[in-house]
PDB file of N, CA and C in Angstrom:
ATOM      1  N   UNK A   1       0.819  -1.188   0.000  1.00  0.00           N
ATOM      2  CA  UNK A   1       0.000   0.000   0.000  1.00  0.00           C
ATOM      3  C   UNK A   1       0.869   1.261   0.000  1.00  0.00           C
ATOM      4  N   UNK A   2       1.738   1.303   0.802  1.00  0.00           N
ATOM      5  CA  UNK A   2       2.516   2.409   0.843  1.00  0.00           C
ATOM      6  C   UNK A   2       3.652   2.314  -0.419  1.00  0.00           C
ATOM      7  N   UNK A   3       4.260   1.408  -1.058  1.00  0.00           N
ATOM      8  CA  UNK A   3       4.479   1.470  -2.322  1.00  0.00           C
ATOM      9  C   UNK A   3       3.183   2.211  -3.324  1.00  0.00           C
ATOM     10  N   UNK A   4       2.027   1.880  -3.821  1.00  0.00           N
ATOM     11  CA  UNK A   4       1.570   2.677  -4.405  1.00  0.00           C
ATOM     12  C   UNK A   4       1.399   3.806  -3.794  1.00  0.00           C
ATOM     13  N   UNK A   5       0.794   4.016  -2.947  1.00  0.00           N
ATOM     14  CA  UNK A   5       1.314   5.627  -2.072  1.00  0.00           C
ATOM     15  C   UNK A   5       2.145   6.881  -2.607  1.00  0.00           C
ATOM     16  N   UNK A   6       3.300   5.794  -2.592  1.00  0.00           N
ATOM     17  CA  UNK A   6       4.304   6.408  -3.059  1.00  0.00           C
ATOM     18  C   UNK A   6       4.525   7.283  -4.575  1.00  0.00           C
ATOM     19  N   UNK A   7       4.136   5.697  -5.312  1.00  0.00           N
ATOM     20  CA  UNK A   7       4.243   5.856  -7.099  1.00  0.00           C
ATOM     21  C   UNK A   7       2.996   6.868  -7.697  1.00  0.00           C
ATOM     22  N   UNK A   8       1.928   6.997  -7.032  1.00  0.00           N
ATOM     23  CA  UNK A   8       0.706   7.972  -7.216  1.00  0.00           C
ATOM     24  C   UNK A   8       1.685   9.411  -6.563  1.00  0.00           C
ATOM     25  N   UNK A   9       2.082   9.807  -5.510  1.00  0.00           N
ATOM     26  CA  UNK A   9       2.403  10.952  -4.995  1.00  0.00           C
ATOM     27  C   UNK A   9       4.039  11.244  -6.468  1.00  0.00           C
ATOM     28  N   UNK A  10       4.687  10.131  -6.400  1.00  0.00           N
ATOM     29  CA  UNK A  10       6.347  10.925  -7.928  1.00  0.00           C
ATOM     30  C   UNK A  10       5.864  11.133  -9.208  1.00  0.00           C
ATOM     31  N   UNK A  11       4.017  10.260  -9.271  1.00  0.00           N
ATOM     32  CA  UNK A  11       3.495  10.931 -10.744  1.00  0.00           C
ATOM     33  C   UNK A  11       3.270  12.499 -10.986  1.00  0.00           C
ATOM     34  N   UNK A  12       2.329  12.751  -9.655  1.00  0.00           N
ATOM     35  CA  UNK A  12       1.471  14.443  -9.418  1.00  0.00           C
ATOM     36  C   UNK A  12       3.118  15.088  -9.294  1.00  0.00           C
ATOM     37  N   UNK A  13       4.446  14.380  -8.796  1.00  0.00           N
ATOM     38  CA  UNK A  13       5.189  15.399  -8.777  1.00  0.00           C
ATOM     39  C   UNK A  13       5.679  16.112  -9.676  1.00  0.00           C
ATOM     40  N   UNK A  14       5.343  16.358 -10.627  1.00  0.00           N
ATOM     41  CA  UNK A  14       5.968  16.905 -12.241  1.00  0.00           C
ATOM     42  C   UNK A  14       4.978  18.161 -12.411  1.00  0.00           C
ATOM     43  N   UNK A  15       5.183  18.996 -12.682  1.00  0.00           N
ATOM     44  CA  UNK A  15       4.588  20.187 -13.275  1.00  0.00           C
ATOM     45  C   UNK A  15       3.458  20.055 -14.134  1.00  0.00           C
ATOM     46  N   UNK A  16       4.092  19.635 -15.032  1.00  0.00           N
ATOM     47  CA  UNK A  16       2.720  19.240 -15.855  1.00  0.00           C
ATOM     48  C   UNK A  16       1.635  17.981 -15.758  1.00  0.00           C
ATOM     49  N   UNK A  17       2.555  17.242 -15.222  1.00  0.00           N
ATOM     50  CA  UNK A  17       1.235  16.211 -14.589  1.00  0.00           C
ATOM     51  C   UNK A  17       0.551  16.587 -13.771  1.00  0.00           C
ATOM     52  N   UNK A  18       0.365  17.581 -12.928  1.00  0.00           N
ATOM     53  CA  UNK A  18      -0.312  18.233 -11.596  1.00  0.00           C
ATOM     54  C   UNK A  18      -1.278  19.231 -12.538  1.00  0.00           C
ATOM     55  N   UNK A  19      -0.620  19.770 -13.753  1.00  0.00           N
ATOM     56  CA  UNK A  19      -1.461  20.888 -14.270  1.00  0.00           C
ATOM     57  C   UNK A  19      -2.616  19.639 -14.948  1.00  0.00           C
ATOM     58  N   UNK A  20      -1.688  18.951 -15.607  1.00  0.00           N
ATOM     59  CA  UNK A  20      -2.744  17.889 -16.257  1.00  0.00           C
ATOM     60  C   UNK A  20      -3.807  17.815 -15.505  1.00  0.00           C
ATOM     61  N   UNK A  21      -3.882  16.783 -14.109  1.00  0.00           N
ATOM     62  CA  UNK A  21      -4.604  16.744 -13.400  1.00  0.00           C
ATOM     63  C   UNK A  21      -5.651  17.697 -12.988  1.00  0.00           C
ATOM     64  N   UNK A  22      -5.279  18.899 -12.648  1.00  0.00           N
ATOM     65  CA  UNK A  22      -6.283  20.027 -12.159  1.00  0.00           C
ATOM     66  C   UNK A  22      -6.852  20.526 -13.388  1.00  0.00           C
ATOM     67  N   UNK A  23      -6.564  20.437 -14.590  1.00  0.00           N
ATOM     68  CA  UNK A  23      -7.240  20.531 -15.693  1.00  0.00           C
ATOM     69  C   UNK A  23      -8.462  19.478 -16.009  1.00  0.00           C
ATOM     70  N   UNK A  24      -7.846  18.340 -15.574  1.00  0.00           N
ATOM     71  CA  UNK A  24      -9.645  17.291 -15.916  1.00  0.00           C
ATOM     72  C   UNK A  24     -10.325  17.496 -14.811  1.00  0.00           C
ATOM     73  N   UNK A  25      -9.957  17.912 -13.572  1.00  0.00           N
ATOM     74  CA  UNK A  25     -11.096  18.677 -12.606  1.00  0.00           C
ATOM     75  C   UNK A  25     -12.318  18.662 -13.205  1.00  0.00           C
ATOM     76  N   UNK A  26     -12.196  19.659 -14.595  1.00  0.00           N
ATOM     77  CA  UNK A  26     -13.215  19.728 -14.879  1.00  0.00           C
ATOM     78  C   UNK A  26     -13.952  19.192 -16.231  1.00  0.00           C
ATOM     79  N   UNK A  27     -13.437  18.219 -15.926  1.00  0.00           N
ATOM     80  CA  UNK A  27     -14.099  17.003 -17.198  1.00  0.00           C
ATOM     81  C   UNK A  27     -13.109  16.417 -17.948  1.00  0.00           C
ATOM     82  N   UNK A  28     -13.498  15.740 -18.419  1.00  0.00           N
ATOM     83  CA  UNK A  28     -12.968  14.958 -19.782  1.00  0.00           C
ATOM     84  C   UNK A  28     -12.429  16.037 -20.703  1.00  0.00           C
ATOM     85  N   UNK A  29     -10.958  15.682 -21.375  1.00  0.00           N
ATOM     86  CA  UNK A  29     -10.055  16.548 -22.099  1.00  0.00           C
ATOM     87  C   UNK A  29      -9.493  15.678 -23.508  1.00  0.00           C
ATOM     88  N   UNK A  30      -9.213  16.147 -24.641  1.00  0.00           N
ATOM     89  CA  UNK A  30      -8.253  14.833 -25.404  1.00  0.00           C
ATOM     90  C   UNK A  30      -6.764  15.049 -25.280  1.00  0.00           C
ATOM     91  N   UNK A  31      -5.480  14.815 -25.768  1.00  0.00           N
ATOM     92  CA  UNK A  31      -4.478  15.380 -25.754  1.00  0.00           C
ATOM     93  C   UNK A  31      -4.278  16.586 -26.144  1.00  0.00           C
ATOM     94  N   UNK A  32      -5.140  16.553 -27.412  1.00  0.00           N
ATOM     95  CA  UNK A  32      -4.735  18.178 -28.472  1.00  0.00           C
ATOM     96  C   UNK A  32      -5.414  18.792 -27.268  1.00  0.00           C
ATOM     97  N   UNK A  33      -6.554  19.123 -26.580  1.00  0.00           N
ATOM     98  CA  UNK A  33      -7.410  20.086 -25.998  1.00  0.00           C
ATOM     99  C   UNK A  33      -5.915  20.255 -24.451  1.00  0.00           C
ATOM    100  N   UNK A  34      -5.569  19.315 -23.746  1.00  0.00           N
ATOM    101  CA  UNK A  34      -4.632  20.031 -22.852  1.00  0.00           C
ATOM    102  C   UNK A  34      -3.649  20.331 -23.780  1.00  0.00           C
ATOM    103  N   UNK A  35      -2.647  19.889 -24.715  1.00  0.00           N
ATOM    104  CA  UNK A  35      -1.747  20.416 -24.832  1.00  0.00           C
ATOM    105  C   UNK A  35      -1.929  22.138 -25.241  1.00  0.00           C
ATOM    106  N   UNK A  36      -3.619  22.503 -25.796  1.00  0.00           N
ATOM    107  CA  UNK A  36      -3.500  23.562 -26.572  1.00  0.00           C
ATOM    108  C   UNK A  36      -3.671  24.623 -25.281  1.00  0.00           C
ATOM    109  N   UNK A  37      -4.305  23.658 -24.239  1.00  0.00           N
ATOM    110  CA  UNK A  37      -4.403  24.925 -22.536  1.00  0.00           C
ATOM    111  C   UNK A  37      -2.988  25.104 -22.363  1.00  0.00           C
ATOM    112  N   UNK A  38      -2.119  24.141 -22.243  1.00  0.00           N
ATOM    113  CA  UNK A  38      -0.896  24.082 -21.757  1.00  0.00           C
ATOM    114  C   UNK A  38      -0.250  24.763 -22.179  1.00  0.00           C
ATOM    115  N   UNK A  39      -0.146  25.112 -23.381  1.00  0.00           N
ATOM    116  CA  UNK A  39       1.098  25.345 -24.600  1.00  0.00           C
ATOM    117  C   UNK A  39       2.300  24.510 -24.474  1.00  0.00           C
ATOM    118  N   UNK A  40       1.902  23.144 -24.680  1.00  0.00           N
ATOM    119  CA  UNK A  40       3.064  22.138 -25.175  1.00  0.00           C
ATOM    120  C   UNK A  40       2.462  21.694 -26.539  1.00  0.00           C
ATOM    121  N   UNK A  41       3.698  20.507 -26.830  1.00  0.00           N
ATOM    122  CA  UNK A  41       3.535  19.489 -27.693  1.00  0.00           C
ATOM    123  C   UNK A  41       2.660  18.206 -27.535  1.00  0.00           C
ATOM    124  N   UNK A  42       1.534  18.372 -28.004  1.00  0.00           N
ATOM    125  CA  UNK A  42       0.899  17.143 -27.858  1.00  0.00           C
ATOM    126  C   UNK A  42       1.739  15.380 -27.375  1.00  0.00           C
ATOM    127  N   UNK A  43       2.952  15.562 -27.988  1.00  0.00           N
ATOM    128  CA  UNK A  43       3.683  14.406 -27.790  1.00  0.00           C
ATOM    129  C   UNK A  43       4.263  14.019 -26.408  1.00  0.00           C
ATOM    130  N   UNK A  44       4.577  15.521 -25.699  1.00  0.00           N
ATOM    131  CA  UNK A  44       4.783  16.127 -24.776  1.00  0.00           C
ATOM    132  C   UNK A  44       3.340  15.236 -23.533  1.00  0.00           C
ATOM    133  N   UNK A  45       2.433  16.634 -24.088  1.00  0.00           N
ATOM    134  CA  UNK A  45       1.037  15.657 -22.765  1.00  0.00           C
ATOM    135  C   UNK A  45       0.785  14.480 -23.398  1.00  0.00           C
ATOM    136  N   UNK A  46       1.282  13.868 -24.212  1.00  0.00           N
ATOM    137  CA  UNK A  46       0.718  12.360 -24.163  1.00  0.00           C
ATOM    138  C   UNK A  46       1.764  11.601 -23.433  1.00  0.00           C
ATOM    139  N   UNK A  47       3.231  11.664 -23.270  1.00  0.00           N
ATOM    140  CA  UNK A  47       4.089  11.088 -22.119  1.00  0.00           C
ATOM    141  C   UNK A  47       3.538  10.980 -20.723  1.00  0.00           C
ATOM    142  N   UNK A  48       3.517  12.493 -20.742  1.00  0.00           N
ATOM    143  CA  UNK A  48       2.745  12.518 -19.363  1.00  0.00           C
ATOM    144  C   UNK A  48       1.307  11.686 -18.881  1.00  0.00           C
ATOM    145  N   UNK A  49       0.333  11.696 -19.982  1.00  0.00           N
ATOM    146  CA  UNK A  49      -1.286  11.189 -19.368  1.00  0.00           C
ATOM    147  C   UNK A  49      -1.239   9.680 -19.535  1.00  0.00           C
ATOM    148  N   UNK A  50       0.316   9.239 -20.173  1.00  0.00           N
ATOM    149  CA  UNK A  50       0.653   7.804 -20.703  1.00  0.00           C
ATOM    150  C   UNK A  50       1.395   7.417 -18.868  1.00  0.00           C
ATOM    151  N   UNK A  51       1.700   8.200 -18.361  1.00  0.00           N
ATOM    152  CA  UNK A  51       2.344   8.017 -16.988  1.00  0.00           C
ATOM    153  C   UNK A  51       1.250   7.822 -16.183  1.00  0.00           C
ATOM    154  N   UNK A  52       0.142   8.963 -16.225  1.00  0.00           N
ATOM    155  CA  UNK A  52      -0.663   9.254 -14.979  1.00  0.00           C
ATOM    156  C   UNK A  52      -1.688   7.743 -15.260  1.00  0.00           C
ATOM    157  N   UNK A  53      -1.968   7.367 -16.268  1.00  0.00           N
ATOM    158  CA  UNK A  53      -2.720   6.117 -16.302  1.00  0.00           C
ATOM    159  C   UNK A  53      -2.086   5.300 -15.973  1.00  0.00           C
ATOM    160  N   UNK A  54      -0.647   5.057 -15.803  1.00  0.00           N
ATOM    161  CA  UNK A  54      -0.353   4.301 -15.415  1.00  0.00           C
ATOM    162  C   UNK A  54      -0.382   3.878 -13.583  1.00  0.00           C
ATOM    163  N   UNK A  55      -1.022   5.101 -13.032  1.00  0.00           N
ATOM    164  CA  UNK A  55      -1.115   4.809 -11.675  1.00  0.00           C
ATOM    165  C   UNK A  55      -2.296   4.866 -11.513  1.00  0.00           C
ATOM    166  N   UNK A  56      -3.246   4.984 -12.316  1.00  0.00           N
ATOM    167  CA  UNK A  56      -5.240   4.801 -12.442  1.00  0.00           C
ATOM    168  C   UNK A  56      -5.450   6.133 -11.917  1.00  0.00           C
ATOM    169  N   UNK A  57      -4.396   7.426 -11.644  1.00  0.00           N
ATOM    170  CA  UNK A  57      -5.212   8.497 -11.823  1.00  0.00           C
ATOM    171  C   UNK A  57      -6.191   8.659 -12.690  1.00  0.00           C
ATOM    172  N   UNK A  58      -6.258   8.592 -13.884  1.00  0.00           N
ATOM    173  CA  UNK A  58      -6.791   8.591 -14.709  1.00  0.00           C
ATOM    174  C   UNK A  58      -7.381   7.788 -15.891  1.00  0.00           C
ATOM    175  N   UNK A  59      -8.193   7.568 -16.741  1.00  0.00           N
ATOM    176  CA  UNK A  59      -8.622   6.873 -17.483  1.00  0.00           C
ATOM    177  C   UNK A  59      -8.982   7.269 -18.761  1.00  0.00           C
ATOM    178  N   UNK A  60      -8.391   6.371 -20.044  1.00  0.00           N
ATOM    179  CA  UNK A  60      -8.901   7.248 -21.188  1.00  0.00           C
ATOM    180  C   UNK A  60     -10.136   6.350 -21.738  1.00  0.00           C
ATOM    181  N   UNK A  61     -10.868   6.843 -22.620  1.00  0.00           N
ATOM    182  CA  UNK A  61     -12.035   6.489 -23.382  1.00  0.00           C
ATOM    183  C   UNK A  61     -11.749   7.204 -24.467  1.00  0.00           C
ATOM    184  N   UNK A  62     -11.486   5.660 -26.120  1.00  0.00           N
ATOM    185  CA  UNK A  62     -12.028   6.066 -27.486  1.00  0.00           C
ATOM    186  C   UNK A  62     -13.537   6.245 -27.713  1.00  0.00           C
ATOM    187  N   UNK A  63     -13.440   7.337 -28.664  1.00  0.00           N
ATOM    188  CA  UNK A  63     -14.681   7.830 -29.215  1.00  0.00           C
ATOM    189  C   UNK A  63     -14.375   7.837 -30.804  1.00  0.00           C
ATOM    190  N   UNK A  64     -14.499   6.711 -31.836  1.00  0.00           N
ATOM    191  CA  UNK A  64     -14.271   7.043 -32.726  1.00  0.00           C
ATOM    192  C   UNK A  64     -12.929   7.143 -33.031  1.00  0.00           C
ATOM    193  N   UNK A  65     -12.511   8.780 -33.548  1.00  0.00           N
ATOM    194  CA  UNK A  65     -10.948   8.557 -33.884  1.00  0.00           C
ATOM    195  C   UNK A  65     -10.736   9.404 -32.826  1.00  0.00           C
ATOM    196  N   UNK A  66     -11.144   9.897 -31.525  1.00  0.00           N
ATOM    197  CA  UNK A  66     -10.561  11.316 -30.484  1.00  0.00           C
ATOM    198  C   UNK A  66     -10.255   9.902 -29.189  1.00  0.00           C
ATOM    199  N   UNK A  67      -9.749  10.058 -28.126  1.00  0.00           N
ATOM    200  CA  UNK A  67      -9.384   9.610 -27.060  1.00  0.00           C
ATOM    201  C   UNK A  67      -9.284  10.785 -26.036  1.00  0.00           C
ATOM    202  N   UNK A  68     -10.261  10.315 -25.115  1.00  0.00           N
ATOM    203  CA  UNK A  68     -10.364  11.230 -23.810  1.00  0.00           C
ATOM    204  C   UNK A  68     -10.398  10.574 -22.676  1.00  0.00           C
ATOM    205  N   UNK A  69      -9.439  11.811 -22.050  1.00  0.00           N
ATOM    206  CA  UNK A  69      -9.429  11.218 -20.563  1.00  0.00           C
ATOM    207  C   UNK A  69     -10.015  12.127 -19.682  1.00  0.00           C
ATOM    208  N   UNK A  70      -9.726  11.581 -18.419  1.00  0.00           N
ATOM    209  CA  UNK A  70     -10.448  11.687 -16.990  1.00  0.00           C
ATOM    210  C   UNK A  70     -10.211  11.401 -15.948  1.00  0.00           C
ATOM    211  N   UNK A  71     -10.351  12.328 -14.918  1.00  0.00           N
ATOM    212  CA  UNK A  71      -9.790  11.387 -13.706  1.00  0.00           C
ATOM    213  C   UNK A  71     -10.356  10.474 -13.142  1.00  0.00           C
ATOM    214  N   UNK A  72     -10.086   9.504 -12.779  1.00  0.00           N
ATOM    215  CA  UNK A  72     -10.619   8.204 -12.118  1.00  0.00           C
ATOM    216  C   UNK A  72     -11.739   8.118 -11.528  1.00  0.00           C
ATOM    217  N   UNK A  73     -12.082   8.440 -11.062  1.00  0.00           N
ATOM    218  CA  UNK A  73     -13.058   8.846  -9.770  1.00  0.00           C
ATOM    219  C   UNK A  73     -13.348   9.621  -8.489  1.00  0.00           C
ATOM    220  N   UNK A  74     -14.135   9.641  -8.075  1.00  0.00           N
ATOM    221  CA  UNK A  74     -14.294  10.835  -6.596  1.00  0.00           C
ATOM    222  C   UNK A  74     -12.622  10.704  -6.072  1.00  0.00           C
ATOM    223  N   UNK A  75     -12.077   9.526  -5.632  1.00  0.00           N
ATOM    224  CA  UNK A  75     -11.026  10.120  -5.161  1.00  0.00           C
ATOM    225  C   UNK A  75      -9.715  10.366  -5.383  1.00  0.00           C
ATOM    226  N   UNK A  76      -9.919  10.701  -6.722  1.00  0.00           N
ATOM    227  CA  UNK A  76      -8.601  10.925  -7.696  1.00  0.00           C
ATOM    228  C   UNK A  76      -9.042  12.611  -7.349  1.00  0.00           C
ATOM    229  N   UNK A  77     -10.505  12.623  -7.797  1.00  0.00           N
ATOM    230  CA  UNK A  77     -11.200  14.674  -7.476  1.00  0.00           C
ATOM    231  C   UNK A  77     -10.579  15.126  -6.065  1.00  0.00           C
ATOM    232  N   UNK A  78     -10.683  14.186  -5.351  1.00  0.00           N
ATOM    233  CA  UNK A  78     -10.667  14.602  -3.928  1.00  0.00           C
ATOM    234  C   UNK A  78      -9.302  14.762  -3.290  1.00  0.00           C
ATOM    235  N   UNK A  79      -8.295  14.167  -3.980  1.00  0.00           N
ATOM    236  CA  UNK A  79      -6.937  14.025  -3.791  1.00  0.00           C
ATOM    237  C   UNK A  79      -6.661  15.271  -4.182  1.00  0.00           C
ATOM    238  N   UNK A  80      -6.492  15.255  -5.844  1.00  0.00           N
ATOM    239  CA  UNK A  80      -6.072  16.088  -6.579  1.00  0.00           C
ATOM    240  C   UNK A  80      -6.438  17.713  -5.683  1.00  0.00           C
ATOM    241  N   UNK A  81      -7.821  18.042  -5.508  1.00  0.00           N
ATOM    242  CA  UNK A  81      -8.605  19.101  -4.906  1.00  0.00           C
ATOM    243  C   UNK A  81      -7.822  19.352  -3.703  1.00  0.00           C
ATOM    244  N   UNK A  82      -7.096  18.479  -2.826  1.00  0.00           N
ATOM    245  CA  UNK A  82      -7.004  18.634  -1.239  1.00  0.00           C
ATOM    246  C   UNK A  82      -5.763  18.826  -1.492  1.00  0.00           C
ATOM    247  N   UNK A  83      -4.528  18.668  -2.388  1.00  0.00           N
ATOM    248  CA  UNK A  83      -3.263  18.522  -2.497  1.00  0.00           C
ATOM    249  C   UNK A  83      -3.303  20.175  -3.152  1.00  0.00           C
ATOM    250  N   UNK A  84      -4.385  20.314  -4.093  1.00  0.00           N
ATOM    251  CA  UNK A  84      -4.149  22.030  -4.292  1.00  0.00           C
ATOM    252  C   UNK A  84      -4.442  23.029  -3.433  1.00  0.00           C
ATOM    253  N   UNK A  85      -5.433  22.649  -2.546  1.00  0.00           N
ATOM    254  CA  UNK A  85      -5.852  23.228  -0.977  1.00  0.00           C
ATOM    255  C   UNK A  85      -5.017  23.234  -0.215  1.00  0.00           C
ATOM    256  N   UNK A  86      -4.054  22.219  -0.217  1.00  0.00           N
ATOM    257  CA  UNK A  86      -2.687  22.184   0.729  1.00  0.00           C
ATOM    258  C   UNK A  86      -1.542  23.138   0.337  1.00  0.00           C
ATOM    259  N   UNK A  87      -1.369  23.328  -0.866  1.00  0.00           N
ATOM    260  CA  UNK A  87      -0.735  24.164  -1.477  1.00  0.00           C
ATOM    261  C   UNK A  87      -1.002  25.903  -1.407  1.00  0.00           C
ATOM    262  N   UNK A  88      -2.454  25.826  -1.779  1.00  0.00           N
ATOM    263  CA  UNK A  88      -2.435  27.325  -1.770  1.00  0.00           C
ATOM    264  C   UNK A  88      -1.992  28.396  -0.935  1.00  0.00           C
ATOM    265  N   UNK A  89      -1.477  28.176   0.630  1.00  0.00           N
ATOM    266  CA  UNK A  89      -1.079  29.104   1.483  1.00  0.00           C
ATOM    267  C   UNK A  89       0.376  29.111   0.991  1.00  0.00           C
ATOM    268  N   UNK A  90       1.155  27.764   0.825  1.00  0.00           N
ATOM    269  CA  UNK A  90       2.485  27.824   0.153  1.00  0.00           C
ATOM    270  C   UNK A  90       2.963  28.301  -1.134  1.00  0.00           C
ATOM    271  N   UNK A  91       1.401  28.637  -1.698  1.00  0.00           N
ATOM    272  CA  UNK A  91       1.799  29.385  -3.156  1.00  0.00           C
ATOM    273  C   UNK A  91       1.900  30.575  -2.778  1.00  0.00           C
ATOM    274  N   UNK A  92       1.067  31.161  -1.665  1.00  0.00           N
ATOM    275  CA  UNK A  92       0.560  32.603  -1.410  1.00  0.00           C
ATOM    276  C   UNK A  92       2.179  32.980  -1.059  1.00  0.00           C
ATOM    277  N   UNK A  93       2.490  32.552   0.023  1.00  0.00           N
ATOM    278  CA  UNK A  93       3.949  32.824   0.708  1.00  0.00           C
ATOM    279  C   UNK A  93       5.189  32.857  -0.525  1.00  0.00           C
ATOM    280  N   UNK A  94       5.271  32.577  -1.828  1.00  0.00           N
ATOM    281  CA  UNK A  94       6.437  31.793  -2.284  1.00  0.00           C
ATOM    282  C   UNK A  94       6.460  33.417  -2.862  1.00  0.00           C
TER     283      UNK A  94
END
């Protein structure tokens, strides 16, 4: 347990996997749609959302020829939500 613990907390640690994340907050995204919030390379957020599935943060669904993802469930929301709540006084201060 505390091995995955672990491997879920060195995914969110990357910049853009954390932005990733607080970006499907609010729904379902494809690659092109974050990379174009982000301003990366699609090839770029697909490393990354190819990582975060790999710890079931997240989940993708084909539609045809688009692929969208999502975060997992309530407590992927609830993580993600409480880890940026934990943050915000340490953003305020920085």
């Amino acid at each position: 347990m505390i091995g995955e613990a672990v491997t879920v907390l060195q995914a969110m640690g990357y910049e853009h996997r954390l932005r990733i994340l607080v970006l499907l907050l609010d729904g379902e995204a494809t690659p092109d749609d974050l990379a174009r919030v982000m301003n990366l390379d699609t090839t770029i957020v697909g490393h990354h959302l190819r990582n975060l599935r790999d710890t079931t943060l997240i989940h993708r669904q084909r539609r045809g020829r688009h692929v969208y993802y999502r975060l997992s469930g309530p407590a992927a929301h609830r993580l993600i939500r409480e880890v940026i709540r934990y943050a915000g006084p340490l953003s305020a201060t920085a």
